[in-house]
Protein backbone atom coordinates (compact mmCIF):
# COMPACT_ATOMS: atom_id res chain seq x y z
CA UNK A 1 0.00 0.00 0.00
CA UNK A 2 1.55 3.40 -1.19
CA UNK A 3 1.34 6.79 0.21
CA UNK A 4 -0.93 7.61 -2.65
CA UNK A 5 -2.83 4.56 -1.69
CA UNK A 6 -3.32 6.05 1.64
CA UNK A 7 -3.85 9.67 0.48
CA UNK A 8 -6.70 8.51 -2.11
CA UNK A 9 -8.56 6.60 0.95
CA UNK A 10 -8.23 9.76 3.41
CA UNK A 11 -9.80 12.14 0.29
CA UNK A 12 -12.66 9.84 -0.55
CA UNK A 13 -13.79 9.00 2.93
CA UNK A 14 -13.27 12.92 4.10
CA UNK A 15 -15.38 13.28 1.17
CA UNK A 16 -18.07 11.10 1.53
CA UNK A 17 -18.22 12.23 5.61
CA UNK A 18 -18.87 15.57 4.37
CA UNK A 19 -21.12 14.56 1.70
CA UNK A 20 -23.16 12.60 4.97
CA UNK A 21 -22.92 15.89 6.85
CA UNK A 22 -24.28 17.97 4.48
CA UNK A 23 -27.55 15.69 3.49
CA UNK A 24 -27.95 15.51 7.11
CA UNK A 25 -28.06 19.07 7.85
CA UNK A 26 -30.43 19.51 4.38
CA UNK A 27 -33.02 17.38 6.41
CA UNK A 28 -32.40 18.66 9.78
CA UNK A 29 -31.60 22.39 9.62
CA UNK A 30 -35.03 24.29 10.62
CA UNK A 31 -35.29 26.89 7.71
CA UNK A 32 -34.31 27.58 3.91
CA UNK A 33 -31.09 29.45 4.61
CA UNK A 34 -29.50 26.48 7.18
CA UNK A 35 -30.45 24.57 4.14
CA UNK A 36 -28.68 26.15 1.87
CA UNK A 37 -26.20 26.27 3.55
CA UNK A 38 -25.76 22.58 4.51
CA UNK A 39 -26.65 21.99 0.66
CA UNK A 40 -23.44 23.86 -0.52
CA UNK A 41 -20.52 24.20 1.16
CA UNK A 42 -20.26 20.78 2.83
CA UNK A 43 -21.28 19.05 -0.55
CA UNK A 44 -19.11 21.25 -2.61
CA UNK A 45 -15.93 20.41 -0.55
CA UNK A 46 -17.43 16.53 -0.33
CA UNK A 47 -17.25 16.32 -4.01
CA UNK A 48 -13.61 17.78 -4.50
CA UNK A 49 -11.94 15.63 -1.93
CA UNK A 50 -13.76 12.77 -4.03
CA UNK A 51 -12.68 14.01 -7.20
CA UNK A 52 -9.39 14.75 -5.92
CA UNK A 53 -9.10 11.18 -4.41
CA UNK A 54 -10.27 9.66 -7.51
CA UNK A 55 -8.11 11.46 -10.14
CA UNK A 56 -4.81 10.51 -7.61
CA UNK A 57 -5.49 6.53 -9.60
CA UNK A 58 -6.08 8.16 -13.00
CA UNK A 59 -3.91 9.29 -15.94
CA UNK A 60 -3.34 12.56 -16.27
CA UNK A 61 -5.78 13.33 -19.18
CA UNK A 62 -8.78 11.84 -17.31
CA UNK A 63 -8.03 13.28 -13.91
CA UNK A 64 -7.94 17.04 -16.17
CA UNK A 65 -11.77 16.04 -16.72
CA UNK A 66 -12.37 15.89 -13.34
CA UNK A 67 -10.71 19.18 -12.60
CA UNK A 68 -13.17 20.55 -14.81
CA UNK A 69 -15.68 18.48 -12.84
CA UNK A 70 -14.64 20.64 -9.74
CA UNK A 71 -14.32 23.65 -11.33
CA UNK A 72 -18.24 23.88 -12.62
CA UNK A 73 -18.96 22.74 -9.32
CA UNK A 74 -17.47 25.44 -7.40
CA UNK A 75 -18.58 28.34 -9.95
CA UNK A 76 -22.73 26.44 -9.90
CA UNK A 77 -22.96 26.03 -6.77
CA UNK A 78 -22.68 29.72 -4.84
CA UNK A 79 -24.60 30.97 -7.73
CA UNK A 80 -27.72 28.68 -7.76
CA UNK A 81 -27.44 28.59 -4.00
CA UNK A 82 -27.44 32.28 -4.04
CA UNK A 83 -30.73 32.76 -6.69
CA UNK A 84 -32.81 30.03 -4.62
CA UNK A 85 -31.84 31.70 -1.31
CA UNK A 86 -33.52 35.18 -3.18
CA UNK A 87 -36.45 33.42 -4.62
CA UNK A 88 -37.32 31.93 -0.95
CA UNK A 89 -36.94 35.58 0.55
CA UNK A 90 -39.31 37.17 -1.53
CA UNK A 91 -41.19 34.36 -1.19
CA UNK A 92 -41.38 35.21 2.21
CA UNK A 93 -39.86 31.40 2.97
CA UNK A 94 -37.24 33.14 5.09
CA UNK A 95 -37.52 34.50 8.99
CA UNK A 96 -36.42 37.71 8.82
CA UNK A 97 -36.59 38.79 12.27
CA UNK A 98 -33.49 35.89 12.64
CA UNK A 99 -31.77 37.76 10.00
CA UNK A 100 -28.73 39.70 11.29
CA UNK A 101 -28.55 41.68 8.29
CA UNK A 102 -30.85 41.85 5.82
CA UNK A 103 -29.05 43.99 2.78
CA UNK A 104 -31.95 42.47 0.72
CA UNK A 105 -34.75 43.66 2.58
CA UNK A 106 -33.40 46.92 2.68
CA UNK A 107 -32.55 47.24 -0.65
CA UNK A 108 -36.46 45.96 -1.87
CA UNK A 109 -37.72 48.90 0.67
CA UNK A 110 -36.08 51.20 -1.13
CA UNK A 111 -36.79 50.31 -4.57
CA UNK A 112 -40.38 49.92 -3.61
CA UNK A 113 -40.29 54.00 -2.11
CA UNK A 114 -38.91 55.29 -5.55
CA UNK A 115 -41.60 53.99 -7.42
C-alpha cells in the first residue's frame, strides 16, 4: 500500500463524511437558509476531496476532466445557491426577524419607495 494509496482513501472517505454531513443538515436544519447552507458548502468540498481522491489513480488526461468536474462545481454552486436563497426571501420562505442583516430587505424597501 503506497502513500498515494493512503492519500486517495483519506480524500474519498473525508469526502463522503462531508457529503453525509451535508444531506444531514439539508433534512435537519429548521429553515431555507440552514439549508442552503448545509446543501453547498459541505457538498461542494465533499465532491472535490472525491474528485481529488479519484483522479490521484487516473492518468493525467482523465483526472484534467475531473478538474473541470470541480471547477463547474465550485462556480454552480454559490450561484444557484445564491438565486434560490432570493427566490425563498421574496417568497417570504425566510424569517427575517433571525436575520442579522438583511441587505436584501433593505434594498427591496427602497426600490419599492422610488416607485
Amino acid at each position: 500500500m503506497s502513500w498515494l494509496d493512503v492519500f486517495s482513501a483519506v480524500c474519498l472517505l473525508g469526502g463522503s463524511l462531508s457529503c453525509l454531513l451535508g444531506a444531514i443538515g439539508l433534512m435537519s436544519f429548521p429553515d431555507v437558509a440552514a439549508r442552503l447552507q448545509a446543501a453547498t458548502k459541505p457538498q461542494t468540498l465533499g465532491l472535490i476531496l472525491i474528485l481529488i481522491g479519484t483522479a490521484v489513480h487516473l492518468e493525467y488526461r482523465n483526472a484534467s476532466a475531473l478538474i473541470l468536474v470541480a471547477l463547474f462545481q465550485m462556480l454552480t454552486s454559490p450561484v444557484l445557491s445564491q438565486l434560490v436563497g432570493r427566490a425563498a426571501y421574496r417568497a417570504d420562505s425566510i424569517r427575517r426577524d433571525t436575520l442579522v442583516l438583511d441587505e436584501l430587505g433593505q434594498r427591496l424597501d427602497r426600490e419599492k419607495h422610488h416607485r
